[in-house]
Protein backbone atom coordinates (compact mmCIF):
# COMPACT_ATOMS: atom_id res chain seq x y z
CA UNK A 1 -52.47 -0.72 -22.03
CA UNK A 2 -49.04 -1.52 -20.41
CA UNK A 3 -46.01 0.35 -21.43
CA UNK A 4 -42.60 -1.41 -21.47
CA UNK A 5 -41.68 1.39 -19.15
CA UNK A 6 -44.13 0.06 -16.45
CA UNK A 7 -41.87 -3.00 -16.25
CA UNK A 8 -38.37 -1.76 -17.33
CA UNK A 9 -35.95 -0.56 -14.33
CA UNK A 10 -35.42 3.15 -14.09
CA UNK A 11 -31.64 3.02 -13.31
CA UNK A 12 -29.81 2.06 -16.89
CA UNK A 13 -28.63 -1.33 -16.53
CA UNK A 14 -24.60 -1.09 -16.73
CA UNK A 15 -25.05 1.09 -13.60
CA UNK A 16 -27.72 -1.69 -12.00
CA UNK A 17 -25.12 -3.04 -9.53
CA UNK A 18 -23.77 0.18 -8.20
CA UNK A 19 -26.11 1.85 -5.24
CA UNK A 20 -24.54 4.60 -3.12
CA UNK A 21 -21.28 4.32 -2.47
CA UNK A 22 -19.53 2.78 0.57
CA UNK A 23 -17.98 6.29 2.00
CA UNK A 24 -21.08 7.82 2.27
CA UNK A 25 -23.28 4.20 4.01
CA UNK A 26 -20.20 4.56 6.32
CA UNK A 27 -19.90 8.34 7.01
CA UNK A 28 -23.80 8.40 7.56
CA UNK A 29 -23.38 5.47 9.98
CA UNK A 30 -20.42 7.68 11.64
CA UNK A 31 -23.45 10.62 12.60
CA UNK A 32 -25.77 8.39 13.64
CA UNK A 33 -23.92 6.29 16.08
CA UNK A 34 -21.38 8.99 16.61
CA UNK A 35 -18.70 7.41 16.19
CA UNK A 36 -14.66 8.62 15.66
CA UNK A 37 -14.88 8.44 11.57
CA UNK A 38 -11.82 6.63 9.84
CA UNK A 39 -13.79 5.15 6.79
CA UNK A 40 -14.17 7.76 4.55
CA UNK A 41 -10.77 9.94 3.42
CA UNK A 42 -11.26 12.83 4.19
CA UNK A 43 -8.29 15.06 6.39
CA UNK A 44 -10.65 16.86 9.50
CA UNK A 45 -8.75 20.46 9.36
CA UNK A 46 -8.23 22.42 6.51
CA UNK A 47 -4.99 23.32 4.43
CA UNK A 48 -2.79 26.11 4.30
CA UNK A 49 -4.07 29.58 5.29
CA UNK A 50 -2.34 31.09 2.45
CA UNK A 51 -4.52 28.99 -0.08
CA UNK A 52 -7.59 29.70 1.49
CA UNK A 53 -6.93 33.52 1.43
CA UNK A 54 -6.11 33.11 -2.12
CA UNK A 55 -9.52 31.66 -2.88
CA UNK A 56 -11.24 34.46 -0.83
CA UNK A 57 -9.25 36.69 -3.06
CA UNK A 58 -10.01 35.16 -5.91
CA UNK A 59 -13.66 35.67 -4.92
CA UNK A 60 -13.67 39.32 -4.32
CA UNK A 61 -11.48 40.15 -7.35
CA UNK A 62 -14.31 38.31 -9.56
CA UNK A 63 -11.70 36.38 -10.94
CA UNK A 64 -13.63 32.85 -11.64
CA UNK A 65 -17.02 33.83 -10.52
CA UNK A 66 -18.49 33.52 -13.58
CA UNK A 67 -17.53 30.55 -16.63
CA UNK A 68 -13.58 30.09 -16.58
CA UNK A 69 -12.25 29.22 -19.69
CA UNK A 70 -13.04 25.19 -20.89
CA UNK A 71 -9.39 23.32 -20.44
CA UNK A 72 -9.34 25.75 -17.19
CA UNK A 73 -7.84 28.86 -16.06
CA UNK A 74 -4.67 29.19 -17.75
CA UNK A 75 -2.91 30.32 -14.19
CA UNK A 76 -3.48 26.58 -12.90
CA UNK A 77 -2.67 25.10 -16.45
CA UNK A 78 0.70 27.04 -16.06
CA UNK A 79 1.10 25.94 -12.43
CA UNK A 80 0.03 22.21 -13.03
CA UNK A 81 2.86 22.47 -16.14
CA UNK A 82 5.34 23.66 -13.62
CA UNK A 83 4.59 21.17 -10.93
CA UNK A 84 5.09 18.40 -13.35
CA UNK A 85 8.92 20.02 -13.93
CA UNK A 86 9.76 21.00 -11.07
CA UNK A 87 8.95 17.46 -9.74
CA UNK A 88 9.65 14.80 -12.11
CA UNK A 89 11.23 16.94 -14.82
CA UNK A 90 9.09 16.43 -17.48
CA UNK A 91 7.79 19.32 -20.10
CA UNK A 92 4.51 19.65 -20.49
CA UNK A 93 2.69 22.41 -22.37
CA UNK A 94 0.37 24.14 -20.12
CA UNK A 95 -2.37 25.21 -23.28
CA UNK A 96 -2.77 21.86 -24.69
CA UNK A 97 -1.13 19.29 -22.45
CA UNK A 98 -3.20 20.06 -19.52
CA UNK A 99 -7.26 20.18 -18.35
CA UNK A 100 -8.85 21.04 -15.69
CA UNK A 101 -11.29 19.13 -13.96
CA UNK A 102 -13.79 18.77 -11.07
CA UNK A 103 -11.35 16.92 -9.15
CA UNK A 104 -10.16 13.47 -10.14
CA UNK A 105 -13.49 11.32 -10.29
CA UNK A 106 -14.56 13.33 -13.47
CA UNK A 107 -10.95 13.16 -14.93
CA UNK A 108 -11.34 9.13 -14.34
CA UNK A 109 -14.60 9.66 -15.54
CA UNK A 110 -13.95 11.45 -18.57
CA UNK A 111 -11.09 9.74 -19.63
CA UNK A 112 -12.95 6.11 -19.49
CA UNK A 113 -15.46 7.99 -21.53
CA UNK A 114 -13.24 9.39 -23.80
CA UNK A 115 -10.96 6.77 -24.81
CA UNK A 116 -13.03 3.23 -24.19
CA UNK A 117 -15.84 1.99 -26.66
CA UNK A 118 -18.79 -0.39 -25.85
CA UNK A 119 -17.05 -3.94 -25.50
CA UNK A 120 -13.36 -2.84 -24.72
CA UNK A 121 -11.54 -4.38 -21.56
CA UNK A 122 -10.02 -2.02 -18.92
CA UNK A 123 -7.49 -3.80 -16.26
CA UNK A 124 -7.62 -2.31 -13.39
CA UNK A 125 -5.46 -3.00 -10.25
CA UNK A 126 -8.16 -4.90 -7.60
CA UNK A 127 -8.66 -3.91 -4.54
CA UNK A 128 -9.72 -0.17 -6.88
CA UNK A 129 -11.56 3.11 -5.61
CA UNK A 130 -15.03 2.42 -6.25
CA UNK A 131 -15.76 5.14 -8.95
CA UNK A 132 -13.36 2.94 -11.44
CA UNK A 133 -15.89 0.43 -12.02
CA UNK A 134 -18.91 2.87 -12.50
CA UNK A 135 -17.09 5.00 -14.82
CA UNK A 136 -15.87 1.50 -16.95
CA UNK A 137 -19.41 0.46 -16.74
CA UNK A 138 -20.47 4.19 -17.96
CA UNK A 139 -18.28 4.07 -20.73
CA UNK A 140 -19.51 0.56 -21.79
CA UNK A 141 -16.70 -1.60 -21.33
CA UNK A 142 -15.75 -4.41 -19.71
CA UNK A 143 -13.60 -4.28 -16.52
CA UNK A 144 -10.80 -6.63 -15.92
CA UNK A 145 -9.50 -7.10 -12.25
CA UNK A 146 -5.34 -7.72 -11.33
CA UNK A 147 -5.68 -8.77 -7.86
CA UNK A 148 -3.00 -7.12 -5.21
CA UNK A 149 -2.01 -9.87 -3.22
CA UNK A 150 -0.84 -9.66 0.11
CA UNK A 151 3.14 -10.94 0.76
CA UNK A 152 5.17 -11.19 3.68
CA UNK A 153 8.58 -9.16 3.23
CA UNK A 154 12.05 -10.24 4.58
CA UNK A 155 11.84 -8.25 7.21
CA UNK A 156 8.73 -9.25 8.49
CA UNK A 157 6.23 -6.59 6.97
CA UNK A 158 3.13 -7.76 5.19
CA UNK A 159 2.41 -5.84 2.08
CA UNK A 160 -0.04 -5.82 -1.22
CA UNK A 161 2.25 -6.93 -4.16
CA UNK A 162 1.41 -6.81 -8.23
CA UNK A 163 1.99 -10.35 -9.94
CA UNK A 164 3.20 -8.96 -12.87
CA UNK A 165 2.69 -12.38 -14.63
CA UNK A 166 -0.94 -12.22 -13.86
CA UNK A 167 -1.14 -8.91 -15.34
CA UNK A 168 0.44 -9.37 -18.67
CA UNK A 169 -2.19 -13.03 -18.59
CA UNK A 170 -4.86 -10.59 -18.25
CA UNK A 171 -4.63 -8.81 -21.93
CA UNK A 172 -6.32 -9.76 -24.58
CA UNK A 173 -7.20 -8.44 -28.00
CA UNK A 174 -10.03 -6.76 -26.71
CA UNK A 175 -7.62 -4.88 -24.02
CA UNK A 176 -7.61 -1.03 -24.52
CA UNK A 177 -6.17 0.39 -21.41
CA UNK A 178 -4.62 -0.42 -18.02
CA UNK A 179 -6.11 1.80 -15.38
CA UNK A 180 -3.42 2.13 -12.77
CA UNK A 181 -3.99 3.46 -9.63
CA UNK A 182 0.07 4.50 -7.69
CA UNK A 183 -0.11 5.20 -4.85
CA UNK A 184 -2.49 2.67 -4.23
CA UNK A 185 -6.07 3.48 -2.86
CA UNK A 186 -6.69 1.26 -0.33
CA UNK A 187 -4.18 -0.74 0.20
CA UNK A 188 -1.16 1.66 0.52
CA UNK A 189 1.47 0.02 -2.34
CA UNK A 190 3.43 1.88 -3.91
CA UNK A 191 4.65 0.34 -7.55
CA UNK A 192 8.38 0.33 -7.88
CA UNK A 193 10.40 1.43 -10.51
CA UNK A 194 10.88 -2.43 -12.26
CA UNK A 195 7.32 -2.94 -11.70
CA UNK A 196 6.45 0.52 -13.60
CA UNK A 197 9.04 -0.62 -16.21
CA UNK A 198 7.06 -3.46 -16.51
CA UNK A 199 4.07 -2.10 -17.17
CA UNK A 200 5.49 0.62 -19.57
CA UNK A 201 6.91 -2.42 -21.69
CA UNK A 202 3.58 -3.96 -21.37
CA UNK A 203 1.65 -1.05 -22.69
CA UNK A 204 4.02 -0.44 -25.28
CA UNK A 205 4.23 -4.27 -26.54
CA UNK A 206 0.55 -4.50 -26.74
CA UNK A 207 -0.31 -1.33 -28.04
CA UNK A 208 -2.20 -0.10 -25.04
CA UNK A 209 -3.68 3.18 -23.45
CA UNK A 210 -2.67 3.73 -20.08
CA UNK A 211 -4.86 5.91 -17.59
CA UNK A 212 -2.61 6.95 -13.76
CA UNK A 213 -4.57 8.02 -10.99
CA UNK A 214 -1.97 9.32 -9.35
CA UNK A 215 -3.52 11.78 -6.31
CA UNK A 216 -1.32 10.62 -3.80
CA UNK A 217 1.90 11.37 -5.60
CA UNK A 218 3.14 13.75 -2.78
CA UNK A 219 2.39 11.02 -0.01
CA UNK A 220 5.28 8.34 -0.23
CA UNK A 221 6.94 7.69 3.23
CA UNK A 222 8.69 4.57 1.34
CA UNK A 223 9.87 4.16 -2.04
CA UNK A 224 9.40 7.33 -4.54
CA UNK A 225 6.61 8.12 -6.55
CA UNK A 226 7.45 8.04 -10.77
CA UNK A 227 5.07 8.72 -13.05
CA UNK A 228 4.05 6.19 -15.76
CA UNK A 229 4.13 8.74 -18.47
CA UNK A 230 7.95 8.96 -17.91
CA UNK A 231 8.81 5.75 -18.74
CA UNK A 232 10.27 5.14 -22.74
CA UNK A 233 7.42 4.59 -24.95
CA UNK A 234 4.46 6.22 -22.74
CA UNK A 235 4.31 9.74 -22.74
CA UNK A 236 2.12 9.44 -26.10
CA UNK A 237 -0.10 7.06 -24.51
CA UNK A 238 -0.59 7.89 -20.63
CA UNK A 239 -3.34 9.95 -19.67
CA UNK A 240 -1.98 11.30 -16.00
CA UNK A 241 -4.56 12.59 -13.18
CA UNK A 242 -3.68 14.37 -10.63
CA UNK A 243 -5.85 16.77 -7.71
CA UNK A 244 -5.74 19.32 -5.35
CA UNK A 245 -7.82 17.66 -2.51
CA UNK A 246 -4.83 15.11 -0.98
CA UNK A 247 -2.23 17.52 -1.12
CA UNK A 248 -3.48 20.39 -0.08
CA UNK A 249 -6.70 19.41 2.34
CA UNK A 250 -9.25 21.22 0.58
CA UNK A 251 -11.04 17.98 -0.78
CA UNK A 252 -14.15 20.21 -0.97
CA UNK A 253 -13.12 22.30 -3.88
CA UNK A 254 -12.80 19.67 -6.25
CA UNK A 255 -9.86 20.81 -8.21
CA UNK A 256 -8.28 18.49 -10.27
CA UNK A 257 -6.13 17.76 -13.52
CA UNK A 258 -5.39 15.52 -16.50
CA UNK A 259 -2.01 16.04 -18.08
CA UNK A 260 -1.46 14.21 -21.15
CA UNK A 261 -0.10 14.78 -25.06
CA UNK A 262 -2.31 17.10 -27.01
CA UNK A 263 -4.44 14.37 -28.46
CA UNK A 264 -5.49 12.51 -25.85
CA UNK A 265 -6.04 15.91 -23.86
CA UNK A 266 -8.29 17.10 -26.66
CA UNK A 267 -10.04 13.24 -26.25
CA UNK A 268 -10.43 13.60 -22.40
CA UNK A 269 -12.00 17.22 -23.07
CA UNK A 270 -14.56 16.13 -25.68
CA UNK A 271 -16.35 14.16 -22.99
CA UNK A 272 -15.55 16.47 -19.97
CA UNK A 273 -17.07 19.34 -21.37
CA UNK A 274 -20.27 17.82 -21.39
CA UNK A 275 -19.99 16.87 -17.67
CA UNK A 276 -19.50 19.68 -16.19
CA UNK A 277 -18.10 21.36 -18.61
CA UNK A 278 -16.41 24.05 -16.25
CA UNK A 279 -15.97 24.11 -12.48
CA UNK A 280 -14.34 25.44 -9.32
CA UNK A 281 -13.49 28.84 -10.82
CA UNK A 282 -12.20 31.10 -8.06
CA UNK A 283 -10.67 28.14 -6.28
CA UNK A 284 -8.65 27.20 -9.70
CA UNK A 285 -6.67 30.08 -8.89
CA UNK A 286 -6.09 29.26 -5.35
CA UNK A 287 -4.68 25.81 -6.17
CA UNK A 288 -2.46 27.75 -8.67
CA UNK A 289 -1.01 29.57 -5.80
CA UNK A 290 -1.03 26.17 -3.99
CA UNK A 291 1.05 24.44 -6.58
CA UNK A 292 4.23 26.82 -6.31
CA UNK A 293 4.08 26.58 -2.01
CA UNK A 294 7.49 26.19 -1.06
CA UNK A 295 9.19 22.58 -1.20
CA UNK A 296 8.51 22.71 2.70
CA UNK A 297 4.73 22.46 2.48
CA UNK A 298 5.21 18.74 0.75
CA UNK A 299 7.91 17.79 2.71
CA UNK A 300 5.70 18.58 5.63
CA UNK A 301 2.29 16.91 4.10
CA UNK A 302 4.62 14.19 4.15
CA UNK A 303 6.71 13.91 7.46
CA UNK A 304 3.04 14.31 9.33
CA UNK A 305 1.43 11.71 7.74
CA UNK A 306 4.14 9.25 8.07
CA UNK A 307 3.54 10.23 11.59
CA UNK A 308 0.33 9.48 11.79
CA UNK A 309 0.18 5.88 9.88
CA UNK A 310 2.79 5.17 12.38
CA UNK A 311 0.86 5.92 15.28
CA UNK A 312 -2.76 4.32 13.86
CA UNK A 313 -0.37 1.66 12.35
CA UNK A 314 0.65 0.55 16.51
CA UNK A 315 -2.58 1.39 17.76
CA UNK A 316 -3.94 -1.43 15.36
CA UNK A 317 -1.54 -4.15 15.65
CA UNK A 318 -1.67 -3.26 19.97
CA UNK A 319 -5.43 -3.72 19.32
CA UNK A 320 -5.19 -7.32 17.80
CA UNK A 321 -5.08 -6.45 14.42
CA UNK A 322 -2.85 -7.97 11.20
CA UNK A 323 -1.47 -4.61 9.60
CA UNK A 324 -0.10 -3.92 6.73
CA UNK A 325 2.28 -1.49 5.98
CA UNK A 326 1.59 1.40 4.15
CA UNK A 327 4.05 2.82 1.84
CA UNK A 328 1.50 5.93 -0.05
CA UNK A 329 -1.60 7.28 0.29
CA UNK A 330 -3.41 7.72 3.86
CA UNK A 331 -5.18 4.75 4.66
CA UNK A 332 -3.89 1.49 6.26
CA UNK A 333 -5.50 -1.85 5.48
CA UNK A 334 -6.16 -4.16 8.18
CA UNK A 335 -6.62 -7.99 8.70
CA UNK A 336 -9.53 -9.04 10.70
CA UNK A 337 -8.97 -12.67 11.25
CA UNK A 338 -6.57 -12.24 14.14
CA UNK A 339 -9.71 -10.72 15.84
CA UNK A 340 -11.54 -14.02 15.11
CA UNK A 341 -13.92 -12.27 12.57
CA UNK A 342 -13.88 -13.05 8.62
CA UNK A 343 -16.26 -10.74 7.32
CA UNK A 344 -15.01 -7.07 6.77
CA UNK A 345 -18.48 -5.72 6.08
CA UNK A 346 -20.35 -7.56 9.03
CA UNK A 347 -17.05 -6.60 11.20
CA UNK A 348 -17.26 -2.69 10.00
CA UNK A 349 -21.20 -2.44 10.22
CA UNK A 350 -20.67 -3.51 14.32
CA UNK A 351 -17.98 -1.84 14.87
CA UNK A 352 -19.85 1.67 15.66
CA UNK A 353 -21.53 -0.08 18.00
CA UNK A 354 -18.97 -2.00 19.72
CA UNK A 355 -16.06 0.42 19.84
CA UNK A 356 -17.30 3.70 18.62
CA UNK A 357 -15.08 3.80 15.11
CA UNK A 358 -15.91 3.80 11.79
CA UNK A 359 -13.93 1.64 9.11
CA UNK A 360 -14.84 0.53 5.54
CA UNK A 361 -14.97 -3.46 4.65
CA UNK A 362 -11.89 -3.85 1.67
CA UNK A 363 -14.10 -6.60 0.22
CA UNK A 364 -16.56 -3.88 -1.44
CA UNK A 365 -13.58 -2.62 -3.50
CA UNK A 366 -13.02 -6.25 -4.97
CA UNK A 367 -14.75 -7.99 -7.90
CA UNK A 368 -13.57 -11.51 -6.28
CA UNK A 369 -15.35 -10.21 -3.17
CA UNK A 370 -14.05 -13.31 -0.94
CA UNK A 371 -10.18 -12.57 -1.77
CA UNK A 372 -11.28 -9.01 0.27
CA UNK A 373 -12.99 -10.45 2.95
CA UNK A 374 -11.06 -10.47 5.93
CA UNK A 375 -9.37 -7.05 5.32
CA UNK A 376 -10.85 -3.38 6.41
CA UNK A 377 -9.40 0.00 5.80
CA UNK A 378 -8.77 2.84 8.10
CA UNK A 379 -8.21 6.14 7.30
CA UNK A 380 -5.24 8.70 8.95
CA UNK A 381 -5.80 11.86 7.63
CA UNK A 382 -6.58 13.27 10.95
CA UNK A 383 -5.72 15.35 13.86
CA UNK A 384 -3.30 12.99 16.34
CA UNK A 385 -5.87 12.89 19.16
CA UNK A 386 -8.52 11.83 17.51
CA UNK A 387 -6.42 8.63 15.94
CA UNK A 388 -5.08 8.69 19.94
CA UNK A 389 -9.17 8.05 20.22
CA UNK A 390 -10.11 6.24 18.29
CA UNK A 391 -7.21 3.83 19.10
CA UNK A 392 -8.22 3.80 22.50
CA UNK A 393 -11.98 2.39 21.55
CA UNK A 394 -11.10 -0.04 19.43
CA UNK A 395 -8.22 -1.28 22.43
CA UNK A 396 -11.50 -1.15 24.44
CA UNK A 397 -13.71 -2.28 22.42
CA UNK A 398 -12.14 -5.38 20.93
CA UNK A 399 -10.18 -6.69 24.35
């Protein structure tokens, strides 16, 4: 007798097109071939002594060893509540406005699961962080890509812009949320003020949820980072994520946070408790401590990395590369074609090979895969000689 099991595919089928993700093909291609490693984002030295003393602490005090409380210790709910006052000025109440969760990919996760039904449409900013899709597709809806498109500034600079006509042509009745994603993983944009207006009034026109992955907030060398929630009309429907791992450099822990009004906190909570329902216990109260460093820890964070795009950012246009700039986060994207090449994942696969660096191909980020193509993205989140390397091979490598 034949079961319909013998014939049916293990894997359920909304998660049939994802296999393992891109960062780890890449970072697995990195050992073997060892190669310098600037596909997956990840910084290569760890953060502040003081934090890591106050997880040890944490440790041997018992505090967080066993089950922390459900929405999360209340020392990091306080701290998180602070953070968002002391640097945007908005009030948030640290027992129901905030959760804590293991580190933004479950927040994403959880909120998609929370708030979408079987058959809604999410929007979501394309190129997007790879987990966005899975977790739409997990939640049963339908995603809907706005395409970044790059543009050429006055000055010269190239860029990834939002057409802000395309995205209000891309609702529909069957719309529930815009996923937004500032600063922008991988491309580097950071959305201005008008263009946050914009999609405030959108949001608020259409009757729309809004969900703001927003873990590069304190790395913006150009423009200023403003959370969605703070626009008129949004606090009451923005779910806000933010994490521990890019500020700080302790991506390991897996610390991070939704902020949001009580009811769509409780929402987001309903489906993270059965996730992983708590996590990260002693080193919740390290990134408490974290939180309240002085305003020269960010300010620092910040000044390095600008540093450090600006020295990978040379390195790739002195290599033959297209650049463009980045404004947030710690990647740079790159254009391909000046190199002769047109296919970021056949270019990225050789690339071990031929210069000794790892990158990861754009186009895998992309639903309209051929729009991504021709662009790759590097990663600058580490120490300045090993950029100073791995600009050197690919000088080599590619003359």
């Amino acid at each position: 007798m034949t079961y319909a099991q013998d014939t049916r595919p293990l894997l359920n089928r909304r998660l049939a097109e994802f296999g393992t993700t891109i960062f780890a093909e890449m970072s697995a291609l990195a050992v073997r071939t060892g190669a310098v490693n600037l596909g997956q984002g990840f910084p290569d030295t760890d953060g502040p002594e003081s934090v890591r003393e106050a997880a040890v602490r944490a440790l041997r005090d018992g505090h967080g060893n066993q089950y922390p409380p459900g929405p999360g210790v209340p020392e990091l709910r306080e701290a998180v509540a602070e953070h968002q006052q002391r640097f945007y000025g908005r009030t948030v109440d640290p027992d129901t406005e905030v959760l804590v969760t293991a580190g933004a990919t479950e927040a994403i996760a959880a909120s998609l699961l929370a708030l979408v039904e079987p058959g809604d449409e999410v929007i979501a900013l394309e190129p997007y962080y790879d987990s966005y899709a899975a977790a739409v597709a997990m939640a049963g809806g339908t995603r809907v890509p706005v395409t970044l498109r790059p543009a050429e500034e006055p000055d010269g600079t190239r860029r990834f812009r939002l057409d802000l006509d395309e995205l209000r042509d891309a609702v529909t009745d069957r719309t529930r949320l815009i996923l937004l994603n500032t600063p922008h993983n991988p491309t580097g944009t950071v959305l201005t003020r008008e263009e946050l207006a914009a999609v405030a009034e959108l949001c608020v026109e259409r009757d729309l949820l809004a969900v703001t992955d927003e873990v590069y907030e304190h790395l913006v060398f150009e423009g200023e980072h403003l959370p969605l929630a703070s626009f008129p009309g949004m606090r009451e429907r923005t779910v806000t994520i933010g994490s521990a791992g890019k500020t700080f450099s302790f991506t390991g822990w897996k610390v991070g946070w939704v902020t949001g009004t009580a009811p769509l906190v409780a929402a987001v909570r309903s489906a993270k408790q059965y996730l992983t329902f708590v996590s990260a216990g002693p080193f919740q109260y390290a990134v408490a401590e974290a939180l309240r460093l002085p305003d020269s820890h960010f300010d620092g964070l910040r000044e390095d990395h600008r540093a450090k795009r600006d020295l990978l950012t040379r390195g790739l246009a002195d290599a033959g590369f297209g650049v463009f700039r980045t404004a947030g986060t710690y990647f740079v994207t790159a254009d391909i074609r000046p190199l002769g090449a047109e296919d970021g994942t056949a270019f990225c696969l050789s690339l071990p090979e031929r210069c000794g660096v790892v990158a990861v191909p754009t186009q895998v980020f992309y639903d309209h895969e051929r729009e991504g193509a021709p662009f790759v993205r590097f990663a600058f989140c580490k120490r300045d000689e090993v950029l100073r390397d791995a600009v050197g091979r690919l000088k080599s490598g590619l003359s």
